[in-house]
Protein backbone atom coordinates (compact mmCIF):
# COMPACT_ATOMS: atom_id res chain seq x y z
CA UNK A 1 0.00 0.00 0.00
CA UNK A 2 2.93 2.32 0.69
CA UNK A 3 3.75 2.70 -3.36
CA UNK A 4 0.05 2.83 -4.62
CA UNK A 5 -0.39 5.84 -1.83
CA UNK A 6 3.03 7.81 -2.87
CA UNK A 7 2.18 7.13 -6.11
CA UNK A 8 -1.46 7.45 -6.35
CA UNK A 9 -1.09 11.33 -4.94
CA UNK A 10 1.06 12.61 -7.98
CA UNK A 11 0.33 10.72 -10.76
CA UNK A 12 -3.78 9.22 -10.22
CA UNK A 13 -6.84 9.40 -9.58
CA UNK A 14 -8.56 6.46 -7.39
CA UNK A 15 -11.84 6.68 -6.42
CA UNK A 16 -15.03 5.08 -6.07
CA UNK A 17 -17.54 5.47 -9.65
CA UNK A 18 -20.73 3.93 -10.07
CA UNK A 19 -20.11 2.75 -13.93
CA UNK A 20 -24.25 2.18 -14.65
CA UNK A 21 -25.01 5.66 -14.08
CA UNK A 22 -24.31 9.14 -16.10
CA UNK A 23 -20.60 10.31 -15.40
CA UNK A 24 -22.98 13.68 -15.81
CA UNK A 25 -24.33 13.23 -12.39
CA UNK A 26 -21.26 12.17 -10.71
CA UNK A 27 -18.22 14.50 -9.80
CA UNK A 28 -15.99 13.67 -13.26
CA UNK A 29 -15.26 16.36 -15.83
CA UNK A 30 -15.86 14.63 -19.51
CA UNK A 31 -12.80 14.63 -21.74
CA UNK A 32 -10.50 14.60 -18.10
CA UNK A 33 -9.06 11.07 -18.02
CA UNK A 34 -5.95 10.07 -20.08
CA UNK A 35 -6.66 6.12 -19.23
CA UNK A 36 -9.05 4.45 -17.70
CA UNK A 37 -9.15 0.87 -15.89
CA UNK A 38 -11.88 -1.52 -15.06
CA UNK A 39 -11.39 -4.91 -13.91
CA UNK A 40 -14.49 -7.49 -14.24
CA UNK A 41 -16.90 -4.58 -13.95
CA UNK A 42 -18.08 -3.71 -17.76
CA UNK A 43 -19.34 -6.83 -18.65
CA UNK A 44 -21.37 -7.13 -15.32
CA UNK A 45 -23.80 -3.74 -16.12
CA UNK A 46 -26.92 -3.80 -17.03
CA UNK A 47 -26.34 -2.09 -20.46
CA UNK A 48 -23.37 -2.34 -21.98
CA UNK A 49 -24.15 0.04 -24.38
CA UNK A 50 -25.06 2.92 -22.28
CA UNK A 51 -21.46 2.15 -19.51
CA UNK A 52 -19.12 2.29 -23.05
CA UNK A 53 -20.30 5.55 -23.72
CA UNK A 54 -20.46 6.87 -20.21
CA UNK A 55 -16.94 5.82 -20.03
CA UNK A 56 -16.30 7.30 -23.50
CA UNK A 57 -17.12 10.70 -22.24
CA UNK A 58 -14.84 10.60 -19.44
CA UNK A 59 -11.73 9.88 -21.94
CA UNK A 60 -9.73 12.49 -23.72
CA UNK A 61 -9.05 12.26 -27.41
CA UNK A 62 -6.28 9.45 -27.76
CA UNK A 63 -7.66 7.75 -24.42
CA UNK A 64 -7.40 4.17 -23.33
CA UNK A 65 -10.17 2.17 -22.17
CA UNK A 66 -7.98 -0.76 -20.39
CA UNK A 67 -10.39 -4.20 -19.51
């Protein structure tokens, strides 16, 4: 825990983000995030559709969407 914290403060963002609802109504500026992770969480919404582009929105141009 000691790297992810040093590092975690300079270089990322971690946070809690509910994935099924509008990043509109959560605390996330669209076009902010350079890369994005998700582990065993896409697949597992209720509309895949609708999470890929909420997640779409959050990525700037040249993004990466990493599953």
């Amino acid at each position: 825990m000691g790297g992810m914290n040093t590092y975690t403060k300079r270089y990322a963002l971690m946070c809690l983000f509910n994935i099924e609802d509008n990043t509109d109504l959560q605390e996330f500026t669209p076009g902010s995030m350079d890369i994005i992770f998700g582990s065993n969480v896409v697949h597992a919404t209720k509309n895949i559709d609708n999470t890929l582009q909420f997640l779409k929105k959050l990525l700037k141009t040249n993004g990466l969407l990493v599953l």
